[in-house]
PDB file of N, CA and C in Angstrom:
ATOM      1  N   UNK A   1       0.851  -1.182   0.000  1.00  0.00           N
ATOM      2  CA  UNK A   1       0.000   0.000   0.000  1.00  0.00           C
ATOM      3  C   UNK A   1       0.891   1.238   0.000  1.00  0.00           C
ATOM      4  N   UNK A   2       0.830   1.738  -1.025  1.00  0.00           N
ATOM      5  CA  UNK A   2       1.404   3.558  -0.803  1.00  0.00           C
ATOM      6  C   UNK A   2       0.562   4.019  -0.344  1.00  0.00           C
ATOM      7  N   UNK A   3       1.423   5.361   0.338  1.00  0.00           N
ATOM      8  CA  UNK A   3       0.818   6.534   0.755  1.00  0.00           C
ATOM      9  C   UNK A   3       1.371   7.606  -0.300  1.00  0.00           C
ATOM     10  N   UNK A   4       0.420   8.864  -0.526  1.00  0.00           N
ATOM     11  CA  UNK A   4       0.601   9.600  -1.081  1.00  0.00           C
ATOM     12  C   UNK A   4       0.468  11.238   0.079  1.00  0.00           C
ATOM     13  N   UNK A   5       1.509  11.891   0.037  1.00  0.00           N
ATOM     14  CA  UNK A   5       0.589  13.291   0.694  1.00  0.00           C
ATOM     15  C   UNK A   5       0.831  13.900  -0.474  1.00  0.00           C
ATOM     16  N   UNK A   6      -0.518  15.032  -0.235  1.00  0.00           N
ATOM     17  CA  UNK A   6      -0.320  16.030  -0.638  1.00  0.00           C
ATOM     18  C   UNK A   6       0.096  17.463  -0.237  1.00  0.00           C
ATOM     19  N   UNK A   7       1.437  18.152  -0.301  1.00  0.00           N
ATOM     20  CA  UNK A   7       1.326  19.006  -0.623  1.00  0.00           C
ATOM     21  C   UNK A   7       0.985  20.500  -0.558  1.00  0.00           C
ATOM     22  N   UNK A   8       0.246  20.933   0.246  1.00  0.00           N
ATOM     23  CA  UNK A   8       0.037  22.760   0.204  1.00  0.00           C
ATOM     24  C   UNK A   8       0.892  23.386  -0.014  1.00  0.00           C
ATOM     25  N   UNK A   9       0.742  24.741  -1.264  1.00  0.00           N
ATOM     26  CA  UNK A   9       2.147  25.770  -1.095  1.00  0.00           C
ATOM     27  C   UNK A   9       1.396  26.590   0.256  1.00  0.00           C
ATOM     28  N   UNK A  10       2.495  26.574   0.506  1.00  0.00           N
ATOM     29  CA  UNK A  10       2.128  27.443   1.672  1.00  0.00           C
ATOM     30  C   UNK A  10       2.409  28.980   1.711  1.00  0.00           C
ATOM     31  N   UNK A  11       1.366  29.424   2.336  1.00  0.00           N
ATOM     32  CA  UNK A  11       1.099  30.838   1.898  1.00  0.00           C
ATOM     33  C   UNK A  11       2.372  32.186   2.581  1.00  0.00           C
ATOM     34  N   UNK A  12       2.772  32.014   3.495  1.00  0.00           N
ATOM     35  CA  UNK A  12       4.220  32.419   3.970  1.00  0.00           C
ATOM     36  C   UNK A  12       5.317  32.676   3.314  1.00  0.00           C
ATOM     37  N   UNK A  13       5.196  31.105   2.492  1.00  0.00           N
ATOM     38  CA  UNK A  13       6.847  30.690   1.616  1.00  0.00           C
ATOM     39  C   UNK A  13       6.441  31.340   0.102  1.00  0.00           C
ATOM     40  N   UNK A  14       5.064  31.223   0.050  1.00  0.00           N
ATOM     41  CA  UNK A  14       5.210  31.904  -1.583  1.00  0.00           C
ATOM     42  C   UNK A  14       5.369  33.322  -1.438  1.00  0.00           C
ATOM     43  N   UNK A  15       4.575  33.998  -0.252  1.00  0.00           N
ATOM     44  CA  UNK A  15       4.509  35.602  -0.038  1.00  0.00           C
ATOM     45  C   UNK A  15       6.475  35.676  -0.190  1.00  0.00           C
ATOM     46  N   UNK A  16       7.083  35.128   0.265  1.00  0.00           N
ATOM     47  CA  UNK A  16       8.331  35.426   0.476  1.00  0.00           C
ATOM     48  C   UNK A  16       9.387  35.480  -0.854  1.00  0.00           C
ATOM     49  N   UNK A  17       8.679  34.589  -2.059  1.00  0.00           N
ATOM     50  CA  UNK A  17       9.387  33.816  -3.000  1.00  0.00           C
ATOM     51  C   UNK A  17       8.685  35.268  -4.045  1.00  0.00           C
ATOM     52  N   UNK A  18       7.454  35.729  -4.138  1.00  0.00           N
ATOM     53  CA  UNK A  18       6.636  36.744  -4.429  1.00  0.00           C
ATOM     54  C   UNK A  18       7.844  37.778  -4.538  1.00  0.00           C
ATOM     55  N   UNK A  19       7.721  38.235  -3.344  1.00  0.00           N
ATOM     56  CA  UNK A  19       9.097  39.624  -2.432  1.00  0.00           C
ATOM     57  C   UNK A  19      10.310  39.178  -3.452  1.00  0.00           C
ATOM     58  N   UNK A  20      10.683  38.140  -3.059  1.00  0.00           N
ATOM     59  CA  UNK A  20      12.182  38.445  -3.611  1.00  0.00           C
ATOM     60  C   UNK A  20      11.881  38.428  -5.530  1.00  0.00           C
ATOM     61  N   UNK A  21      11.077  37.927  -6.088  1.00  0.00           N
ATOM     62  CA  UNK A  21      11.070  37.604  -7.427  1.00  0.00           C
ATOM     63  C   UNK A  21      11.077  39.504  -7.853  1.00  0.00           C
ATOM     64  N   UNK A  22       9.607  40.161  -7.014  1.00  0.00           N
ATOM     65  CA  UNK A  22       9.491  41.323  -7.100  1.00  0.00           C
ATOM     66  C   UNK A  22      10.816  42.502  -7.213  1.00  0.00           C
ATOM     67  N   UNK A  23      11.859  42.362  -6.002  1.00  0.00           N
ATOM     68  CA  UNK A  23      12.705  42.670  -5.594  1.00  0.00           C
ATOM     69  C   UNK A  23      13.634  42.454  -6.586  1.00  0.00           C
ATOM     70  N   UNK A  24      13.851  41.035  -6.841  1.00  0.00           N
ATOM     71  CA  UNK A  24      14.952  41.342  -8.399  1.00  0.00           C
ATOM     72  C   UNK A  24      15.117  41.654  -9.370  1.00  0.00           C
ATOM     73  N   UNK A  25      13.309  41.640  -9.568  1.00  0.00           N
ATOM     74  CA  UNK A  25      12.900  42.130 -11.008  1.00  0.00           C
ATOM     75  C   UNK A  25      13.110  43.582 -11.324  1.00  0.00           C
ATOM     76  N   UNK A  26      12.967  44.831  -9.694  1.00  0.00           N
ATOM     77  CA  UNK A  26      13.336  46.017  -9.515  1.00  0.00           C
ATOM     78  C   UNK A  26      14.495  46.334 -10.270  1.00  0.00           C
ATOM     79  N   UNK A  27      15.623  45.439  -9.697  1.00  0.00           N
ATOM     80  CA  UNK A  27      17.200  45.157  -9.969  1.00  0.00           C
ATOM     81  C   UNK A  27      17.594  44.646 -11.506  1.00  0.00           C
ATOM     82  N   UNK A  28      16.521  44.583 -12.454  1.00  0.00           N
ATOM     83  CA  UNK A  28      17.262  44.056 -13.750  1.00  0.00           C
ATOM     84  C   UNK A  28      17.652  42.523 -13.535  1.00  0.00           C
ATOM     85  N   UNK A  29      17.096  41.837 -12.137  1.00  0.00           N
ATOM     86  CA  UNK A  29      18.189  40.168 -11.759  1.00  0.00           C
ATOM     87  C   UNK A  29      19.417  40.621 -11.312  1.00  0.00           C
ATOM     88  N   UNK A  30      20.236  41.523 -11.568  1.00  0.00           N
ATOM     89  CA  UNK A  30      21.392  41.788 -11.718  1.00  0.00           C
ATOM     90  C   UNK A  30      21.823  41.522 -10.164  1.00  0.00           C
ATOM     91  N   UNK A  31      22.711  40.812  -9.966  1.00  0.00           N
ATOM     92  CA  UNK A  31      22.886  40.596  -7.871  1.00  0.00           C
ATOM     93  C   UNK A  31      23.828  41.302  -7.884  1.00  0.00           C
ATOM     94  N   UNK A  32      24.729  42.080  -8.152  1.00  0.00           N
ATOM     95  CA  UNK A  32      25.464  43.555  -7.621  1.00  0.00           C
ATOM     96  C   UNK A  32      24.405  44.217  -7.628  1.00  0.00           C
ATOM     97  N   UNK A  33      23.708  44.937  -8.289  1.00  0.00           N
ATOM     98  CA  UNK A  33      22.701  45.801  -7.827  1.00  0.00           C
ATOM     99  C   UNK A  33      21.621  45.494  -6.658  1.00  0.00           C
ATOM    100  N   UNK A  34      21.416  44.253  -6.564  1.00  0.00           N
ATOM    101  CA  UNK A  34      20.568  43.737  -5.625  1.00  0.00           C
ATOM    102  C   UNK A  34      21.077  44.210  -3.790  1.00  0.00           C
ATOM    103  N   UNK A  35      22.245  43.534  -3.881  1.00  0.00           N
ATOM    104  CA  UNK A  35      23.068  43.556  -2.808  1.00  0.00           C
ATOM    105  C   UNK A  35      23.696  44.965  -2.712  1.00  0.00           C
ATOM    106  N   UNK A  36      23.614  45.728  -3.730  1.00  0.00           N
ATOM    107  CA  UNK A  36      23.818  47.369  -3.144  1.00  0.00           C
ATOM    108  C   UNK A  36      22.992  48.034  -2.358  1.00  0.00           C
ATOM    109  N   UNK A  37      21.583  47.682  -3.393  1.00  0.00           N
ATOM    110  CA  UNK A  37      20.315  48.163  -2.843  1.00  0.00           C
ATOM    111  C   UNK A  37      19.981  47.605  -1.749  1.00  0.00           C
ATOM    112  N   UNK A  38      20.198  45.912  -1.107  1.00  0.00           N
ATOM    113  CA  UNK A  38      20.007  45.775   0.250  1.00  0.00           C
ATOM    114  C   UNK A  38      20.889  46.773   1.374  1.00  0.00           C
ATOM    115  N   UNK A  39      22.096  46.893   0.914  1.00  0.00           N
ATOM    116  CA  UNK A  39      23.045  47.628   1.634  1.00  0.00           C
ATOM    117  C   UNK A  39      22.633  48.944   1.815  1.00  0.00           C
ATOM    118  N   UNK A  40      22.262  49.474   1.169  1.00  0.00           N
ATOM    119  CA  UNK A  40      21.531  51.376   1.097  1.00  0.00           C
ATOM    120  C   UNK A  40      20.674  51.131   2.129  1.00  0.00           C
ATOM    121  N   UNK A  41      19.778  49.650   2.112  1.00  0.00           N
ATOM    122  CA  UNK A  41      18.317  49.486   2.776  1.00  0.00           C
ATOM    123  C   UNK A  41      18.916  49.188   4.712  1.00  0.00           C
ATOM    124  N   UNK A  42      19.721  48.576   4.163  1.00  0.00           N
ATOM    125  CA  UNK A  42      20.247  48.438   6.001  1.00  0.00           C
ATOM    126  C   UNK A  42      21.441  49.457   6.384  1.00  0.00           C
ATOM    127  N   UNK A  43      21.850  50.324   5.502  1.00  0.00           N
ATOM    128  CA  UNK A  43      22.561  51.753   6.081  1.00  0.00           C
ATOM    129  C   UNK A  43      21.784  52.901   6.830  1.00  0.00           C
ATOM    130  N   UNK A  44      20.461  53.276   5.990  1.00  0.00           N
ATOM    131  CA  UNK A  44      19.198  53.128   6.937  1.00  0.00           C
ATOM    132  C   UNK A  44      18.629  52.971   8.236  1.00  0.00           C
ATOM    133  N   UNK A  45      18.922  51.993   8.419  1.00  0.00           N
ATOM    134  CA  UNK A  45      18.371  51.294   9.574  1.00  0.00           C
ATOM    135  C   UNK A  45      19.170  50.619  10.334  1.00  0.00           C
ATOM    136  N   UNK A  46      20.698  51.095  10.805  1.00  0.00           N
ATOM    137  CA  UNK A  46      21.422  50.399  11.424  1.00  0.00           C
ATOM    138  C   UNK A  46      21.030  49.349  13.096  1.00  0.00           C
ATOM    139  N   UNK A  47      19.698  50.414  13.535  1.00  0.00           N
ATOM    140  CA  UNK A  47      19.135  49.475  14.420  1.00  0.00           C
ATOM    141  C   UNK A  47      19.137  48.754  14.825  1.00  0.00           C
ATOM    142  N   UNK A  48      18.080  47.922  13.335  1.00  0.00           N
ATOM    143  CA  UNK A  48      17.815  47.018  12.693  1.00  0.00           C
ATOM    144  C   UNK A  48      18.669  45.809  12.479  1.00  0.00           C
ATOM    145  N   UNK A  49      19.883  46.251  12.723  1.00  0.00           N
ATOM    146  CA  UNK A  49      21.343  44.747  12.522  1.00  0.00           C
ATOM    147  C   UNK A  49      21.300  44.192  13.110  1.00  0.00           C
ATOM    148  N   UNK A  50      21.590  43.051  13.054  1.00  0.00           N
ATOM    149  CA  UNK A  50      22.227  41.784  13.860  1.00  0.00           C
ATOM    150  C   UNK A  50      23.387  41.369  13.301  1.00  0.00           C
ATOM    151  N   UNK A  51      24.969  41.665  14.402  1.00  0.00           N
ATOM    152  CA  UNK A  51      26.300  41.443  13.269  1.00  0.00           C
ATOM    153  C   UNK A  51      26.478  39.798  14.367  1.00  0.00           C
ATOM    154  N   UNK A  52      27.252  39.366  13.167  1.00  0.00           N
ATOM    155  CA  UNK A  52      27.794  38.123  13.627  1.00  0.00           C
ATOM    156  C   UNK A  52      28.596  38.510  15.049  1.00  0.00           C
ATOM    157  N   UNK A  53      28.958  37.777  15.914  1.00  0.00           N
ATOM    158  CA  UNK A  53      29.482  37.680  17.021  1.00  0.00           C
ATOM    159  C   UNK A  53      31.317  36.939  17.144  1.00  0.00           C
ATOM    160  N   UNK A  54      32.546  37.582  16.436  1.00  0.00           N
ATOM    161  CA  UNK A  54      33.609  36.522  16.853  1.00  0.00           C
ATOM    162  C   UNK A  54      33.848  36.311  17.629  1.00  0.00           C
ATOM    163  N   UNK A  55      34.386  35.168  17.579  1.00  0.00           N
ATOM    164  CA  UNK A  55      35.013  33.841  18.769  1.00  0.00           C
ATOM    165  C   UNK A  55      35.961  35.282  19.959  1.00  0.00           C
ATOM    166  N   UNK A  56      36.527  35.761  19.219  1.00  0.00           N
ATOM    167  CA  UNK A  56      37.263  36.400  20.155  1.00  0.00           C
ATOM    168  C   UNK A  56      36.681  38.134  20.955  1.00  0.00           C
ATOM    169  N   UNK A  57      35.335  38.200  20.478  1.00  0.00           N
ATOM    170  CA  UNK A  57      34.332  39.281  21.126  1.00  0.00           C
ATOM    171  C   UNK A  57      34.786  39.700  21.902  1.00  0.00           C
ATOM    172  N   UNK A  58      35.086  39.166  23.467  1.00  0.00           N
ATOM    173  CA  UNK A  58      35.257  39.638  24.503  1.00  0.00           C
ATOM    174  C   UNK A  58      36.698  40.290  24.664  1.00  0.00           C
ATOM    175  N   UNK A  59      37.962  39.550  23.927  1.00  0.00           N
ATOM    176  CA  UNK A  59      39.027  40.007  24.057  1.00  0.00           C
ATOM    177  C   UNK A  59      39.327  41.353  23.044  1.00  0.00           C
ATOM    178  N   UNK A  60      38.530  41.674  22.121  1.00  0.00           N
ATOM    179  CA  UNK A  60      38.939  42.714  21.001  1.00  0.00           C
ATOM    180  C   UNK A  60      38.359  43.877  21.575  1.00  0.00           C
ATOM    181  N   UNK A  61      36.469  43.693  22.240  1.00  0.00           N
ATOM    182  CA  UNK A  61      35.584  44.894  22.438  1.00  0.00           C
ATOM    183  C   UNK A  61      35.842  44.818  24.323  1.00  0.00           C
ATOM    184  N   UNK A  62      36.461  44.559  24.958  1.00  0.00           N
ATOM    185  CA  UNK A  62      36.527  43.988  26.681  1.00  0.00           C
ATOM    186  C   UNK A  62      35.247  44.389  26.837  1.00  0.00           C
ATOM    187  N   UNK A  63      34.754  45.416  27.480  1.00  0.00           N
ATOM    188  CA  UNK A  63      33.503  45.725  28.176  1.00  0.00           C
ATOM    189  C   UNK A  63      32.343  45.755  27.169  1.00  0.00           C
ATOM    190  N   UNK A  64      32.809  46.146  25.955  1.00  0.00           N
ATOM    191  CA  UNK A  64      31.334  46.535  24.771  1.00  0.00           C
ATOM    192  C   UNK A  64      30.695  45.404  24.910  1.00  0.00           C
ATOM    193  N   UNK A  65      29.029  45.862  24.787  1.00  0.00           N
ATOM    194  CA  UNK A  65      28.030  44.591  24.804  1.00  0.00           C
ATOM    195  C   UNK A  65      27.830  43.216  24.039  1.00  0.00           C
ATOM    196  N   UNK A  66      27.989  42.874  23.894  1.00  0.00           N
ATOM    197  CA  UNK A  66      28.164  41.388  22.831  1.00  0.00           C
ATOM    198  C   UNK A  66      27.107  41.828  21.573  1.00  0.00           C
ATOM    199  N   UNK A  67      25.967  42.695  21.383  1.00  0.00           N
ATOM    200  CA  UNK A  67      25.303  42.898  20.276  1.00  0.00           C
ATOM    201  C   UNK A  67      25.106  44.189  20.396  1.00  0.00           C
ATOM    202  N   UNK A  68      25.163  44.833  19.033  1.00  0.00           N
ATOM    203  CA  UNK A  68      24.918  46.595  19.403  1.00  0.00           C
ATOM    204  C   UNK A  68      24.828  46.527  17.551  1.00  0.00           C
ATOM    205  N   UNK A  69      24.453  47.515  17.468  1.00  0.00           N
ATOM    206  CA  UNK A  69      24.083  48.332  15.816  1.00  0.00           C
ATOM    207  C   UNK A  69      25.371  48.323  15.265  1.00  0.00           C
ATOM    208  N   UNK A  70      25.331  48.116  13.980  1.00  0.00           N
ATOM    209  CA  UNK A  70      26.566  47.607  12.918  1.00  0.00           C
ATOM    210  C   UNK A  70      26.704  49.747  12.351  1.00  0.00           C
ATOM    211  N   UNK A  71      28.248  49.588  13.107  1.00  0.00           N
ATOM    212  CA  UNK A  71      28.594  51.108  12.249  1.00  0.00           C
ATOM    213  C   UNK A  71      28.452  51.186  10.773  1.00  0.00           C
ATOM    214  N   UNK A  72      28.354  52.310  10.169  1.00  0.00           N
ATOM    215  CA  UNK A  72      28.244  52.075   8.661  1.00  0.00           C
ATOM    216  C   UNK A  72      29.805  51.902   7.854  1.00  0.00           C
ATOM    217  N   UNK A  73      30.616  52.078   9.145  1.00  0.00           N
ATOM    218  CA  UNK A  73      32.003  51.406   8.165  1.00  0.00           C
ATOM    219  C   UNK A  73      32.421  50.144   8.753  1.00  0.00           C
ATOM    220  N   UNK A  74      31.580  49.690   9.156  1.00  0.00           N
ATOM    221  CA  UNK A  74      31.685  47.979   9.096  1.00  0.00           C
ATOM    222  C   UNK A  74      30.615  47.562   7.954  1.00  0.00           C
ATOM    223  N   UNK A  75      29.739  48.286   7.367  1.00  0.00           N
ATOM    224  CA  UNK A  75      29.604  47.325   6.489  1.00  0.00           C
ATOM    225  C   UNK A  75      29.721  47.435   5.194  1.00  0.00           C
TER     226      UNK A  75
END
């Protein structure tokens, strides 16, 4: 006896697949332009960052907080 499932697209993953199709189509496809224009979009909003964390955090920043807003010449 097989089983078969079916399937739902799910409405989340297409809204998302939607965005980015939208988003590149802005861009010509072109991914240098894409990735500029994300970069303009999170220079913006430094807030908004979440930077990776290195292994050696504590010894480079001693007291600085382990997460804080990405300067705009870090990125």
């Amino acid at each position: 006896m097989s089983t078969t499932i079916e399937l739902k697209p799910d409405s989340i993953i297409m809204e998302v697949r939607r965005l980015k199709e939208e988003n590149a189509a802005e861009h010509g496809f072109d991914l240098r332009k894409i990735a500029t224009a994300a970069r303009a979009r999170q220079s913006e909003h430094p807030h908004r960052m979440v930077t990776r964390i290195p292994p050696n955090a504590e010894q480079a920043h001693g007291d600085q907080p382990l997460t804080r807003p990405v300067l705009k010449d870090e990125l």
